[in-house]
PDB file of N, CA and C in Angstrom:
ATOM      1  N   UNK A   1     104.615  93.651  87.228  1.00  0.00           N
ATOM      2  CA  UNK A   1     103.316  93.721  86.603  1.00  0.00           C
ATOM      3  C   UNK A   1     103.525  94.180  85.162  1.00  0.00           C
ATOM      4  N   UNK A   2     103.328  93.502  84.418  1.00  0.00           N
ATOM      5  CA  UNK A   2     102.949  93.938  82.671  1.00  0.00           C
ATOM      6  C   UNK A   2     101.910  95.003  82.377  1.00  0.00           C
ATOM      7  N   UNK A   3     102.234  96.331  82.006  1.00  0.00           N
ATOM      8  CA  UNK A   3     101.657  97.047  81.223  1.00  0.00           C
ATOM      9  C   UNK A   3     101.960  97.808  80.409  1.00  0.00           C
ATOM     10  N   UNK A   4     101.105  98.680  79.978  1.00  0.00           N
ATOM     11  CA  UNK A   4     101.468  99.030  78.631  1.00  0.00           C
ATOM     12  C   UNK A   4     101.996 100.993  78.504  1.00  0.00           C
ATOM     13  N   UNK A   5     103.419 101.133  78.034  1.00  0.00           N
ATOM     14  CA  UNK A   5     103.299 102.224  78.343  1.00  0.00           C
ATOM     15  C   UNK A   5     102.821 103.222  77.816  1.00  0.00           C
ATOM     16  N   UNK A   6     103.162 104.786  78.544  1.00  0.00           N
ATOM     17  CA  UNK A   6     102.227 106.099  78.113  1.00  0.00           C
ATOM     18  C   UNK A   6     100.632 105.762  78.638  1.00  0.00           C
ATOM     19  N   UNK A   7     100.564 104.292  79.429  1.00  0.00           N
ATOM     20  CA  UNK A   7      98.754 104.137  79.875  1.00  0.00           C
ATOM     21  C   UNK A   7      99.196 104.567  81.212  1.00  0.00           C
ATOM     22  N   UNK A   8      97.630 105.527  81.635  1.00  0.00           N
ATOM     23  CA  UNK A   8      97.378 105.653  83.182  1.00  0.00           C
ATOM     24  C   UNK A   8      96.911 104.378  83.235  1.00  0.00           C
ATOM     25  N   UNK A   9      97.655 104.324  85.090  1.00  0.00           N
ATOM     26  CA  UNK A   9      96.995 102.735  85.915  1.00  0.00           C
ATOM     27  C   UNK A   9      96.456 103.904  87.793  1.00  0.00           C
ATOM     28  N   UNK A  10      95.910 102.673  87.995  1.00  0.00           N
ATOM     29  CA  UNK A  10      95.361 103.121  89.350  1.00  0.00           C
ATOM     30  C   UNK A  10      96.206 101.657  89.952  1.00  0.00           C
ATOM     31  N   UNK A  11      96.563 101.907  91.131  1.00  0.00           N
ATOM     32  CA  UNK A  11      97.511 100.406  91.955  1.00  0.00           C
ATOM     33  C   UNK A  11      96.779 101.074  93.452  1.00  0.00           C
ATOM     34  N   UNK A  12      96.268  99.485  93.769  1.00  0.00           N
ATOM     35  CA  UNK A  12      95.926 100.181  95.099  1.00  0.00           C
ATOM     36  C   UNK A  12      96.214  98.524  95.893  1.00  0.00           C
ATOM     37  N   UNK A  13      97.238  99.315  97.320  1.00  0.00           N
ATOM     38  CA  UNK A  13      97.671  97.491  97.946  1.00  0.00           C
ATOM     39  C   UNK A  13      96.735  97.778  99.153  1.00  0.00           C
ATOM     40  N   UNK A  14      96.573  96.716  99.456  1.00  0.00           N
ATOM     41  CA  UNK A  14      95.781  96.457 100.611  1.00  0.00           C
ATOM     42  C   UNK A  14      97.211  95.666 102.099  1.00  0.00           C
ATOM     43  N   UNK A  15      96.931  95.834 103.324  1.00  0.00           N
ATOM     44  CA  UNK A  15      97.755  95.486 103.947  1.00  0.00           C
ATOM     45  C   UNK A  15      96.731  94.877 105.588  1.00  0.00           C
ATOM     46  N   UNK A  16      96.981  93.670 105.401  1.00  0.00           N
ATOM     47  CA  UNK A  16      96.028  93.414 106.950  1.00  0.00           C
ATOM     48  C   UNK A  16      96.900  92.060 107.707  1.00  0.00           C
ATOM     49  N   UNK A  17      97.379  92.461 108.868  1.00  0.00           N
ATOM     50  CA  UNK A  17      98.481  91.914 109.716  1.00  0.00           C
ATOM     51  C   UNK A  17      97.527  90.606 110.208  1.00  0.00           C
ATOM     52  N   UNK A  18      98.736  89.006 109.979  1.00  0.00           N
ATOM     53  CA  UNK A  18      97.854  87.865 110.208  1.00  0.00           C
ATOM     54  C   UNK A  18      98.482  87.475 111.432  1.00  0.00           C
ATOM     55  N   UNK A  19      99.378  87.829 111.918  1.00  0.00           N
ATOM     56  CA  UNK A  19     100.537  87.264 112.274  1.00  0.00           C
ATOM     57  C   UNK A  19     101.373  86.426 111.590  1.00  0.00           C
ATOM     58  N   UNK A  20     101.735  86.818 110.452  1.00  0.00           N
ATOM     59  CA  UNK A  20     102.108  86.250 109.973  1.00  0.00           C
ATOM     60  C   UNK A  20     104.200  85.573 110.080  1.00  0.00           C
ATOM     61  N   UNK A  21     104.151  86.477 110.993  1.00  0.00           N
ATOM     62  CA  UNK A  21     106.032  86.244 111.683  1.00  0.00           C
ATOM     63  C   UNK A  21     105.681  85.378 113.274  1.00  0.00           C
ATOM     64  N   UNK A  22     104.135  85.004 113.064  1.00  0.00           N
ATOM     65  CA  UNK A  22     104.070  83.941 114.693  1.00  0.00           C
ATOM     66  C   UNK A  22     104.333  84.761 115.656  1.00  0.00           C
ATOM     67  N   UNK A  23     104.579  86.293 115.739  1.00  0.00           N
ATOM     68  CA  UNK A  23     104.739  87.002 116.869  1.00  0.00           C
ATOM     69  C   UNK A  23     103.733  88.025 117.594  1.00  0.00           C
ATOM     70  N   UNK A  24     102.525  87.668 116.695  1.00  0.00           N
ATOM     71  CA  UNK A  24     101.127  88.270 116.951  1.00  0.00           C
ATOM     72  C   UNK A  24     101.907  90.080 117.859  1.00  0.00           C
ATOM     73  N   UNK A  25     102.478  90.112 116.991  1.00  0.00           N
ATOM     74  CA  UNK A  25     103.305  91.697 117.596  1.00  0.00           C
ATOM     75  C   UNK A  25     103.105  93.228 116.801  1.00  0.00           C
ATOM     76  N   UNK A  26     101.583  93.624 117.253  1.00  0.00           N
ATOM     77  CA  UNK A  26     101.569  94.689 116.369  1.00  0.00           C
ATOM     78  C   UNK A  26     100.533  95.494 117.800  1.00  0.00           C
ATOM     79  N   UNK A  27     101.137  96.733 118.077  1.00  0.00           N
ATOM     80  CA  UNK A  27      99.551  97.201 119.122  1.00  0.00           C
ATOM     81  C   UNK A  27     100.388  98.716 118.772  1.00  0.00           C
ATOM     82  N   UNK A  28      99.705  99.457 119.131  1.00  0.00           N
ATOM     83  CA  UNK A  28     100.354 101.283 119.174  1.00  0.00           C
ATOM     84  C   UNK A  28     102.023 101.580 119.799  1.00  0.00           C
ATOM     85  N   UNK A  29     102.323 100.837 120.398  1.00  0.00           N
ATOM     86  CA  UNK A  29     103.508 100.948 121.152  1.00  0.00           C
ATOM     87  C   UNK A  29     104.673 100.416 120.045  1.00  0.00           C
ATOM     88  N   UNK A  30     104.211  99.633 119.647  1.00  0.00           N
ATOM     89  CA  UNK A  30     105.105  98.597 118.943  1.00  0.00           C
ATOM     90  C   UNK A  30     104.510  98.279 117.081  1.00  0.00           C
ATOM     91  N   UNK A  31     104.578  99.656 116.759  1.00  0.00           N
ATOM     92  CA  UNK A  31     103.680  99.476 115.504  1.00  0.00           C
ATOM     93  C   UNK A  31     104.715  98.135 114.297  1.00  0.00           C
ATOM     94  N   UNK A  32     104.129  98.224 113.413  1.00  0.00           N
ATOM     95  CA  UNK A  32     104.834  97.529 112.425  1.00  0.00           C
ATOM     96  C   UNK A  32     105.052  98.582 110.833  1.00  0.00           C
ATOM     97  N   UNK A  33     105.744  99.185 111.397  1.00  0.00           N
ATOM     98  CA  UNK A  33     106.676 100.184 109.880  1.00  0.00           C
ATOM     99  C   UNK A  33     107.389  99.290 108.756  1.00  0.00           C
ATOM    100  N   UNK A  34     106.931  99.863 107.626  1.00  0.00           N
ATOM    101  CA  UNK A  34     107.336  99.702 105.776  1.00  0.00           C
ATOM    102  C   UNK A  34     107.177 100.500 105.307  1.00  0.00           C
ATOM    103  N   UNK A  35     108.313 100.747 104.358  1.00  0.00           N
ATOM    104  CA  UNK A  35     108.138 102.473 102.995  1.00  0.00           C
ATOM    105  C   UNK A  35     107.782 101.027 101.790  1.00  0.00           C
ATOM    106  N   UNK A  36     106.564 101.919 100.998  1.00  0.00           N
ATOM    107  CA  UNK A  36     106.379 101.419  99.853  1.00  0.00           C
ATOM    108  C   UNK A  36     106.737 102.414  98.946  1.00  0.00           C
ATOM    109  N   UNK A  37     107.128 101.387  97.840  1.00  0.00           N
ATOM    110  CA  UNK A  37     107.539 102.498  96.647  1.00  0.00           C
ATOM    111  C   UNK A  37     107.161 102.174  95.248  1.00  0.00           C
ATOM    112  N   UNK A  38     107.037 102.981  94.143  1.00  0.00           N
ATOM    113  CA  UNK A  38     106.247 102.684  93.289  1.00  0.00           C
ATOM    114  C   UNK A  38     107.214 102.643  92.068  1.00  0.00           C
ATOM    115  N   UNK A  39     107.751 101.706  92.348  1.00  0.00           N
ATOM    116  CA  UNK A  39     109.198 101.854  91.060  1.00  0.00           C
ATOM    117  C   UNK A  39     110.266 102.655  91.696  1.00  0.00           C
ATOM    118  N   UNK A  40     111.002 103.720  91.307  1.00  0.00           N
ATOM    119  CA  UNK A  40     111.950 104.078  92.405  1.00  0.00           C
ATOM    120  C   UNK A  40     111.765 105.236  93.140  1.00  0.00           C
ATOM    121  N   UNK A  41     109.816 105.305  93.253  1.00  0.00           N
ATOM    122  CA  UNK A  41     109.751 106.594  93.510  1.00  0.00           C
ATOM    123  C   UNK A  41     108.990 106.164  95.021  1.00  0.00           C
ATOM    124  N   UNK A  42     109.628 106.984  95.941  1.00  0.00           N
ATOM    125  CA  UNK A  42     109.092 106.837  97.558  1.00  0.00           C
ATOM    126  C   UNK A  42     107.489 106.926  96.905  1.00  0.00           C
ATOM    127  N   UNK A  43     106.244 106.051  97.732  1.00  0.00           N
ATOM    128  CA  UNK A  43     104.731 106.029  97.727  1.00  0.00           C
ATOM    129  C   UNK A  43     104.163 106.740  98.916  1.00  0.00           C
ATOM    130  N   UNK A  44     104.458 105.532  99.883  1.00  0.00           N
ATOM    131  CA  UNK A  44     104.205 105.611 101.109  1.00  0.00           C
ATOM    132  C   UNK A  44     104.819 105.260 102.300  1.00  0.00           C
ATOM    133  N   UNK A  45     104.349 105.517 103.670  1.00  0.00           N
ATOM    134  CA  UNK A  45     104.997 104.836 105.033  1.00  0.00           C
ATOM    135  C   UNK A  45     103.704 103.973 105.447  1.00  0.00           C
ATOM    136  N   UNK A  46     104.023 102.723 105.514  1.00  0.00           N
ATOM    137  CA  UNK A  46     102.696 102.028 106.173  1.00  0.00           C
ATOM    138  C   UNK A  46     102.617 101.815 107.551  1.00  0.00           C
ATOM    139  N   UNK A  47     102.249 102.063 108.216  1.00  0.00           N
ATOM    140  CA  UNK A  47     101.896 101.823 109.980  1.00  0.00           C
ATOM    141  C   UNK A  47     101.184 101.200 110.491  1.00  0.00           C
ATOM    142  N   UNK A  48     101.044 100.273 110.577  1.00  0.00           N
ATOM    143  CA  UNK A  48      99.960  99.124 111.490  1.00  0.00           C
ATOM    144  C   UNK A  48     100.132  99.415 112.825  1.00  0.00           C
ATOM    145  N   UNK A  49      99.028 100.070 113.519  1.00  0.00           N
ATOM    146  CA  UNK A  49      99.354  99.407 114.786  1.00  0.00           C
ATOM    147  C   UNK A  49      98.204  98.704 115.336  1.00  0.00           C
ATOM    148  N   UNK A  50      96.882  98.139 114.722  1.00  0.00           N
ATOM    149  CA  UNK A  50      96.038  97.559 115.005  1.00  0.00           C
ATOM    150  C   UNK A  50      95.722  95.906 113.877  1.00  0.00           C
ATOM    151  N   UNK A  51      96.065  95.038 115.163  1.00  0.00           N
ATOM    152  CA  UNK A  51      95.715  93.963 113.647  1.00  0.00           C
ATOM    153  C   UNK A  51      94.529  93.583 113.394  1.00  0.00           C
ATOM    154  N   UNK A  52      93.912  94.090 113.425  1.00  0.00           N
ATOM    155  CA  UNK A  52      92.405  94.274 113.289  1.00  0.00           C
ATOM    156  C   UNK A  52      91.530  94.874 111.755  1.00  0.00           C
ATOM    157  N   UNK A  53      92.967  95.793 111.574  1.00  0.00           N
ATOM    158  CA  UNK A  53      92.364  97.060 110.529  1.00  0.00           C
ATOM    159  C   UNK A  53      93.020  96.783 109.458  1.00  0.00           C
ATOM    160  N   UNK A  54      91.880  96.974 108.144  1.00  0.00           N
ATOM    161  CA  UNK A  54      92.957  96.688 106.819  1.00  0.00           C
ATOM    162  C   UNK A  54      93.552  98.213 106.802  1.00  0.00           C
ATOM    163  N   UNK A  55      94.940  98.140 105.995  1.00  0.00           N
ATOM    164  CA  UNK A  55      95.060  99.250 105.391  1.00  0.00           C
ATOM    165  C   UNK A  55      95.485  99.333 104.069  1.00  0.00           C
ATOM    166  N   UNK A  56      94.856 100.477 103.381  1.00  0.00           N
ATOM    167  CA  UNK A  56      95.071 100.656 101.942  1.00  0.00           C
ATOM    168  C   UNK A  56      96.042 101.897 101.638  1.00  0.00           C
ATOM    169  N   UNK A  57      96.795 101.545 100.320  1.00  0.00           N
ATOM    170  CA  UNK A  57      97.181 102.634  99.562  1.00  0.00           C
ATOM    171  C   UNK A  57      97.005 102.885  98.239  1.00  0.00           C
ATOM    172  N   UNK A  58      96.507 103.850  97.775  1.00  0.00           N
ATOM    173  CA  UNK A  58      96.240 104.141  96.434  1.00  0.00           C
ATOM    174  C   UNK A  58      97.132 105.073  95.498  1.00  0.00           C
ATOM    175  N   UNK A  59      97.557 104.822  94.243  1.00  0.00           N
ATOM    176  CA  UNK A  59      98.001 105.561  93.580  1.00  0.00           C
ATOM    177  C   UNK A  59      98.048 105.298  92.106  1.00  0.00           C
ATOM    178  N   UNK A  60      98.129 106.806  91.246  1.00  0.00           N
ATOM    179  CA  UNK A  60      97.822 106.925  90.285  1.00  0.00           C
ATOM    180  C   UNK A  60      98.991 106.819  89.524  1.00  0.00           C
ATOM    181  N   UNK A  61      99.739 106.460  88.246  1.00  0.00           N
ATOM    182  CA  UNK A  61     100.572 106.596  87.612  1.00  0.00           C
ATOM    183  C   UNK A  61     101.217 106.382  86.371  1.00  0.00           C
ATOM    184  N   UNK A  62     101.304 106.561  85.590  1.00  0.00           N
ATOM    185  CA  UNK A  62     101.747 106.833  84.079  1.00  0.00           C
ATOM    186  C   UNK A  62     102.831 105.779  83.843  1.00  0.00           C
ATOM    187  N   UNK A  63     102.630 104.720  83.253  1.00  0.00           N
ATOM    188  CA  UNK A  63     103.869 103.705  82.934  1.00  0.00           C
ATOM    189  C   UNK A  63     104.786 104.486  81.887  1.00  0.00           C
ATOM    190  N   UNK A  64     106.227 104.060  82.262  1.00  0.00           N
ATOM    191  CA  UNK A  64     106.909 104.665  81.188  1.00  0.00           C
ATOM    192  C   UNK A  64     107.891 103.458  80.879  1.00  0.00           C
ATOM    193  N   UNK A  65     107.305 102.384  80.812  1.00  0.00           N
ATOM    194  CA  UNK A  65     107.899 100.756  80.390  1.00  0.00           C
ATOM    195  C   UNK A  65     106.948 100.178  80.295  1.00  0.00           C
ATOM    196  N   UNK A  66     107.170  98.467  79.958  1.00  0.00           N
ATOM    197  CA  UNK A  66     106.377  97.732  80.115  1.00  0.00           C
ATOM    198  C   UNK A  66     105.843  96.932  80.924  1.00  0.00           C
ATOM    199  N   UNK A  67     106.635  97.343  82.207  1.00  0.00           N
ATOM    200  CA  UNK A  67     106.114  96.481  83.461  1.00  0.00           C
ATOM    201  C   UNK A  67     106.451  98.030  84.339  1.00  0.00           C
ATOM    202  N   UNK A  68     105.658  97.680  85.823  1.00  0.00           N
ATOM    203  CA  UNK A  68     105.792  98.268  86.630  1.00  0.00           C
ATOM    204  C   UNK A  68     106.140  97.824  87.957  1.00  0.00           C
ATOM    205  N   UNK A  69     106.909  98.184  88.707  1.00  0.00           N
ATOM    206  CA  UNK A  69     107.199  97.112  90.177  1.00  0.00           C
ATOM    207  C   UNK A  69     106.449  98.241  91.459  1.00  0.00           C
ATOM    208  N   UNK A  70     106.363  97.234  92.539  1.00  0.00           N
ATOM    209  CA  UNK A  70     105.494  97.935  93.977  1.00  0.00           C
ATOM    210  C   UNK A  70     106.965  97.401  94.588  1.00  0.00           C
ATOM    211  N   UNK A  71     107.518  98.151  95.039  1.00  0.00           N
ATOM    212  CA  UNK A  71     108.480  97.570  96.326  1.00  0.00           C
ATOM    213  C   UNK A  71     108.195  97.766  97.496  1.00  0.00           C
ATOM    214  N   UNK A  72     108.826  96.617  98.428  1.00  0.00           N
ATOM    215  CA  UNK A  72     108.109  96.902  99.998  1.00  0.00           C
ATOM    216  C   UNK A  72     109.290  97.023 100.524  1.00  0.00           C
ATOM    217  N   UNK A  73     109.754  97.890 101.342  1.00  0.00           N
ATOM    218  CA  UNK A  73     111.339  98.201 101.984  1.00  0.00           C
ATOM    219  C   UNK A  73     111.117  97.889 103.535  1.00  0.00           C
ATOM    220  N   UNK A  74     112.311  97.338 103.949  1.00  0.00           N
ATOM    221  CA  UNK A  74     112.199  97.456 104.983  1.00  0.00           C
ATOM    222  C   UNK A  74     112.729  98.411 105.814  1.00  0.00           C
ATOM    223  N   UNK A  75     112.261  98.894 106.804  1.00  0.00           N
ATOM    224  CA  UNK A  75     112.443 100.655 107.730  1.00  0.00           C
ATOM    225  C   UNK A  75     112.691 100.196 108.842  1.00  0.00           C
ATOM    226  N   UNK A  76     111.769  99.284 109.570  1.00  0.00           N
ATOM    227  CA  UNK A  76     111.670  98.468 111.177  1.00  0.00           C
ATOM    228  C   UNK A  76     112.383  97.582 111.479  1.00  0.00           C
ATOM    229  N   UNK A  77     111.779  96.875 112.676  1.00  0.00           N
ATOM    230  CA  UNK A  77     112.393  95.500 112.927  1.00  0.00           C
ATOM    231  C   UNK A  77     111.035  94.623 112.102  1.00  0.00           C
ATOM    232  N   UNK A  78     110.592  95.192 111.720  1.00  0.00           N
ATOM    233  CA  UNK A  78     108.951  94.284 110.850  1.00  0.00           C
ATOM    234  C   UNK A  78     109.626  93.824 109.465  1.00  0.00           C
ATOM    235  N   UNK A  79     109.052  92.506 108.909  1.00  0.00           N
ATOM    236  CA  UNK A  79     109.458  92.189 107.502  1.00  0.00           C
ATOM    237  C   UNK A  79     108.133  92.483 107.033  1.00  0.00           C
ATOM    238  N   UNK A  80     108.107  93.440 106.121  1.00  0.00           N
ATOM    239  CA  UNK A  80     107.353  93.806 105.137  1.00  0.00           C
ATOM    240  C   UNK A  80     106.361  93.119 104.587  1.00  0.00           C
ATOM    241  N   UNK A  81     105.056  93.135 104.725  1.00  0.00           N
ATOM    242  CA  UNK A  81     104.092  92.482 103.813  1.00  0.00           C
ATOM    243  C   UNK A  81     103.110  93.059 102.888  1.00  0.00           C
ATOM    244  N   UNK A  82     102.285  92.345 101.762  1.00  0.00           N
ATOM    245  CA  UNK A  82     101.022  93.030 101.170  1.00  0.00           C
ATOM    246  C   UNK A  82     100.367  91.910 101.661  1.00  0.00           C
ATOM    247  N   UNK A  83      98.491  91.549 101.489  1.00  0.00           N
ATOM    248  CA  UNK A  83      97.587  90.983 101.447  1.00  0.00           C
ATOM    249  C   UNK A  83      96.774  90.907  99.726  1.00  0.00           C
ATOM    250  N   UNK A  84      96.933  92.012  99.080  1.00  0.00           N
ATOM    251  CA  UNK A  84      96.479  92.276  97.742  1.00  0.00           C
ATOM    252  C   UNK A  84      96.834  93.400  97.303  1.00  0.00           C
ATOM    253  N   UNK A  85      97.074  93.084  95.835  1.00  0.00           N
ATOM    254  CA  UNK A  85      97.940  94.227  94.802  1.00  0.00           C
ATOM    255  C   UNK A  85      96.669  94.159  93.976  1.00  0.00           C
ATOM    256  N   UNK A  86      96.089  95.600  93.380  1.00  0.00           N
ATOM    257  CA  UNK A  86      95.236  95.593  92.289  1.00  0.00           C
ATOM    258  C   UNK A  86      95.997  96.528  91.433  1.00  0.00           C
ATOM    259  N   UNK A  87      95.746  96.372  89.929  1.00  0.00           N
ATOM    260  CA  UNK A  87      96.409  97.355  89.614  1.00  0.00           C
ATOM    261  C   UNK A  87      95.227  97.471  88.177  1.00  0.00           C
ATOM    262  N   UNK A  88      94.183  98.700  87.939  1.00  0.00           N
ATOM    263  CA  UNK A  88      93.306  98.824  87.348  1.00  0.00           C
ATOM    264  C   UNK A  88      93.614 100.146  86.025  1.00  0.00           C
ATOM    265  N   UNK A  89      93.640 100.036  84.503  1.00  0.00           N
ATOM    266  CA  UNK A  89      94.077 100.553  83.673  1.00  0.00           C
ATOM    267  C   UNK A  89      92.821 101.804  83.932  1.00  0.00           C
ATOM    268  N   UNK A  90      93.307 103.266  83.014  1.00  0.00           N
ATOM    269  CA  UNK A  90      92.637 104.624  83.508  1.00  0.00           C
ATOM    270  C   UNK A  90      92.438 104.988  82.269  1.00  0.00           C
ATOM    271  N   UNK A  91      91.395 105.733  81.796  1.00  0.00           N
ATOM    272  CA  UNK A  91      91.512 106.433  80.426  1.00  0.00           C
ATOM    273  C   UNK A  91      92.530 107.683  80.731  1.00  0.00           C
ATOM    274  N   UNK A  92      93.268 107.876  79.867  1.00  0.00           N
ATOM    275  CA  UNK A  92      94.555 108.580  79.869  1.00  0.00           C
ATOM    276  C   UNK A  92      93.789 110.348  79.617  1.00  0.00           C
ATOM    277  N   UNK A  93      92.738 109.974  79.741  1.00  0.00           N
ATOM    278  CA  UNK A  93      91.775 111.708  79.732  1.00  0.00           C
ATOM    279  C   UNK A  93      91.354 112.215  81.106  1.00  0.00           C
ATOM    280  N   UNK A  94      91.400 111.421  82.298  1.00  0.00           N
ATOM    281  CA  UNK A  94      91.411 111.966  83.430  1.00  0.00           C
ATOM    282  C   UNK A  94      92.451 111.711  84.400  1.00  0.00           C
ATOM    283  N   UNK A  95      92.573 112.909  85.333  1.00  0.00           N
ATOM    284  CA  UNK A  95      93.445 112.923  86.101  1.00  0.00           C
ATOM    285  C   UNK A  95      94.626 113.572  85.349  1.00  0.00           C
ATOM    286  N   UNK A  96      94.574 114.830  84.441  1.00  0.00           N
ATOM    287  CA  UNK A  96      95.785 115.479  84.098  1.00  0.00           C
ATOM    288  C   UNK A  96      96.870 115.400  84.660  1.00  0.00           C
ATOM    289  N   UNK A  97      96.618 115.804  86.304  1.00  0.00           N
ATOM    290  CA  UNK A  97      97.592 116.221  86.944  1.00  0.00           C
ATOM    291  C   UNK A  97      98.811 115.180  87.002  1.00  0.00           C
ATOM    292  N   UNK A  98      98.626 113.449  86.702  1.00  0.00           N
ATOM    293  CA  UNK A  98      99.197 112.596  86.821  1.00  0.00           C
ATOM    294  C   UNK A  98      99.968 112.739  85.134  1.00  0.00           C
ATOM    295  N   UNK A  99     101.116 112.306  85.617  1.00  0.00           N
ATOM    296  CA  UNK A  99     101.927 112.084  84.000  1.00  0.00           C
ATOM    297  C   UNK A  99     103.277 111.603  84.032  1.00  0.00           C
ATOM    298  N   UNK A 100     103.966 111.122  83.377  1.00  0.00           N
ATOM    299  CA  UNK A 100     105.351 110.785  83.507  1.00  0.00           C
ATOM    300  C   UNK A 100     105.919 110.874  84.283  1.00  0.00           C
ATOM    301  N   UNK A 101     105.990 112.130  84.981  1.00  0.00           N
ATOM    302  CA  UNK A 101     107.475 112.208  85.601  1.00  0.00           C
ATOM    303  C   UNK A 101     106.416 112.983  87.209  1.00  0.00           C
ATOM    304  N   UNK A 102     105.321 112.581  87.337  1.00  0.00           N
ATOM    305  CA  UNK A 102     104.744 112.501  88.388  1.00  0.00           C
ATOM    306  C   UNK A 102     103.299 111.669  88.793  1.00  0.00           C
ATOM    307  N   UNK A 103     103.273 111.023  89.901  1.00  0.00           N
ATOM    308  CA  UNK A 103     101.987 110.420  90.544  1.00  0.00           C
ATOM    309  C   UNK A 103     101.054 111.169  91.205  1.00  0.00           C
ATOM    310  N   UNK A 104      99.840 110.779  91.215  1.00  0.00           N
ATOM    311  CA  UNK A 104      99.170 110.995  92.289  1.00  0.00           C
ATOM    312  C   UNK A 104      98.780 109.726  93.618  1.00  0.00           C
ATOM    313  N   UNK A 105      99.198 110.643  94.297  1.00  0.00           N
ATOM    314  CA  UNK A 105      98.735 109.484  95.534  1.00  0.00           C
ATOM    315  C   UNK A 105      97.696 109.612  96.138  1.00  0.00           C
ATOM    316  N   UNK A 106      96.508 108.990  96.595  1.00  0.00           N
ATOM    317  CA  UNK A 106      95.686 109.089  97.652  1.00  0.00           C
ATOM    318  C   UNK A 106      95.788 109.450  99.116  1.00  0.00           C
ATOM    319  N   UNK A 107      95.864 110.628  99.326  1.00  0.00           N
ATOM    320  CA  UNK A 107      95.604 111.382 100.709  1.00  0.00           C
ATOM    321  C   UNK A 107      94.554 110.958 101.728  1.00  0.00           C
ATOM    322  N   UNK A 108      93.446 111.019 100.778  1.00  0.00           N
ATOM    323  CA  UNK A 108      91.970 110.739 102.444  1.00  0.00           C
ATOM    324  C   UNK A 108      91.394 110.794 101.262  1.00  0.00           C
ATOM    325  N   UNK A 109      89.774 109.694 101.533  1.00  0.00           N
ATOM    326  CA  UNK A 109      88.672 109.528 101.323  1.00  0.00           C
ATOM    327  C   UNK A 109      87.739 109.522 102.095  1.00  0.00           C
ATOM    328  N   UNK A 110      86.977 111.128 102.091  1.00  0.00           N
ATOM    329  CA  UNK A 110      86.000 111.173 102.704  1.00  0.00           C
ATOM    330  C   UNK A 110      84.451 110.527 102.509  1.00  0.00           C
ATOM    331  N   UNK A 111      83.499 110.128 103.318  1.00  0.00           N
ATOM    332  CA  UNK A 111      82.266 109.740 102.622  1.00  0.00           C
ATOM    333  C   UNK A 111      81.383 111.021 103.058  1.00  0.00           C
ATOM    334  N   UNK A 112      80.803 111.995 102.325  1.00  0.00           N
ATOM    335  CA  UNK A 112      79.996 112.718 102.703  1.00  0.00           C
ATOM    336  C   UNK A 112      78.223 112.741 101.797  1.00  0.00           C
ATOM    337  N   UNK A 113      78.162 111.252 101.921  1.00  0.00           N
ATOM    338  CA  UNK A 113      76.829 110.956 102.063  1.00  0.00           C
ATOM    339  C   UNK A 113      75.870 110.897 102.970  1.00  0.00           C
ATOM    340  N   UNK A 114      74.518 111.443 102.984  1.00  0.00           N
ATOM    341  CA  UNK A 114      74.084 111.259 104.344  1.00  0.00           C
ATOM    342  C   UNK A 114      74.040 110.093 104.439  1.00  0.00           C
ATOM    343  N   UNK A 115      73.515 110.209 106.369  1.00  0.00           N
ATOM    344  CA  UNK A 115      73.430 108.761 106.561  1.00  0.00           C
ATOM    345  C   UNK A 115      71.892 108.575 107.204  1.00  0.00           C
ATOM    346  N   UNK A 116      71.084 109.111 106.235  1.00  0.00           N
ATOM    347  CA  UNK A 116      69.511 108.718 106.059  1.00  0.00           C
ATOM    348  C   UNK A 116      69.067 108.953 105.070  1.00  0.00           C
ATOM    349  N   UNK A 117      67.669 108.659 104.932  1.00  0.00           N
ATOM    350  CA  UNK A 117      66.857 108.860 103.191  1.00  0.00           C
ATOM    351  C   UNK A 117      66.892 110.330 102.818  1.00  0.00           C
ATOM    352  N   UNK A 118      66.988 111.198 104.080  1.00  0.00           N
ATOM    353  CA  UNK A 118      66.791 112.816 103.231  1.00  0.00           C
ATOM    354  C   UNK A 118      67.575 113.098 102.339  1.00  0.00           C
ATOM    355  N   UNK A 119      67.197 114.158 101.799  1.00  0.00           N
ATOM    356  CA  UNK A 119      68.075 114.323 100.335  1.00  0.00           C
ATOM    357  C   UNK A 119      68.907 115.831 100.789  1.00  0.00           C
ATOM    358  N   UNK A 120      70.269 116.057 100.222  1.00  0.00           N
ATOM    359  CA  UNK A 120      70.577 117.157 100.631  1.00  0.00           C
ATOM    360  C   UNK A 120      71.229 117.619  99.178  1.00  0.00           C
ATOM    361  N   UNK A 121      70.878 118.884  99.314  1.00  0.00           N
ATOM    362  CA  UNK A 121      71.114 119.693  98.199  1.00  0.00           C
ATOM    363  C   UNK A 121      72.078 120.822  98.489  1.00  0.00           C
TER     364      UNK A 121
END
């Protein structure tokens, strides 16, 4: 991916099992394991065990070149896939905590909106 460095980016992959190895082989017993990595820095462990469910990963990070790579490793007997790579530029004024020589990754997104018209304060 081409960008520009010293810019924050947000990269977030999406992952949703098609069968795409014809072995329609993914349930809890028999998950489908990949380490993603964000250039040469470990991201994540991805775990499918429902092919039903998308899954996402998000992360924040500071280019320090002009391109950036997502690698997908292989860990399992699974060959590694994505479904969609986004990768969205950040004003370099939020998210301090992110910078050169560290990321932020996405942990959990909670929704704590209600879930009716009342208003809560």
């Amino acid at each position: 991916m081409t960008v520009t460095p010293e810019q924050k980016y947000l990269v977030r992959a999406s992952f949703m099992y098609g069968s795409y190895d014809g072995l329609n082989g993914v349930n809890p017993s028999n998950p489908l394991l990949f380490d993603l990595h964000l250039g040469v820095n470990f991201w994540r462990t991805v775990n499918i065990t429902k092919a039903s469910d998308v899954h996402r990963a998000e992360a924040i990070f500071v280019a320090s070149a002009d391109s950036a790579s997502v690698c997908l490793a292989k860990t399992g007997s699974a060959t590694p896939f994505i479904s969609a790579l986004e990768l969205r530029p950040l004003k370099n004024t939020i998210y301090s905590y992110a910078n050169a020589t560290q990321n932020m990754v996405l942990f959990s997104r909670i929704n704590l909106a209600p879930t009716t018209n009342n208003l809560l304060r």
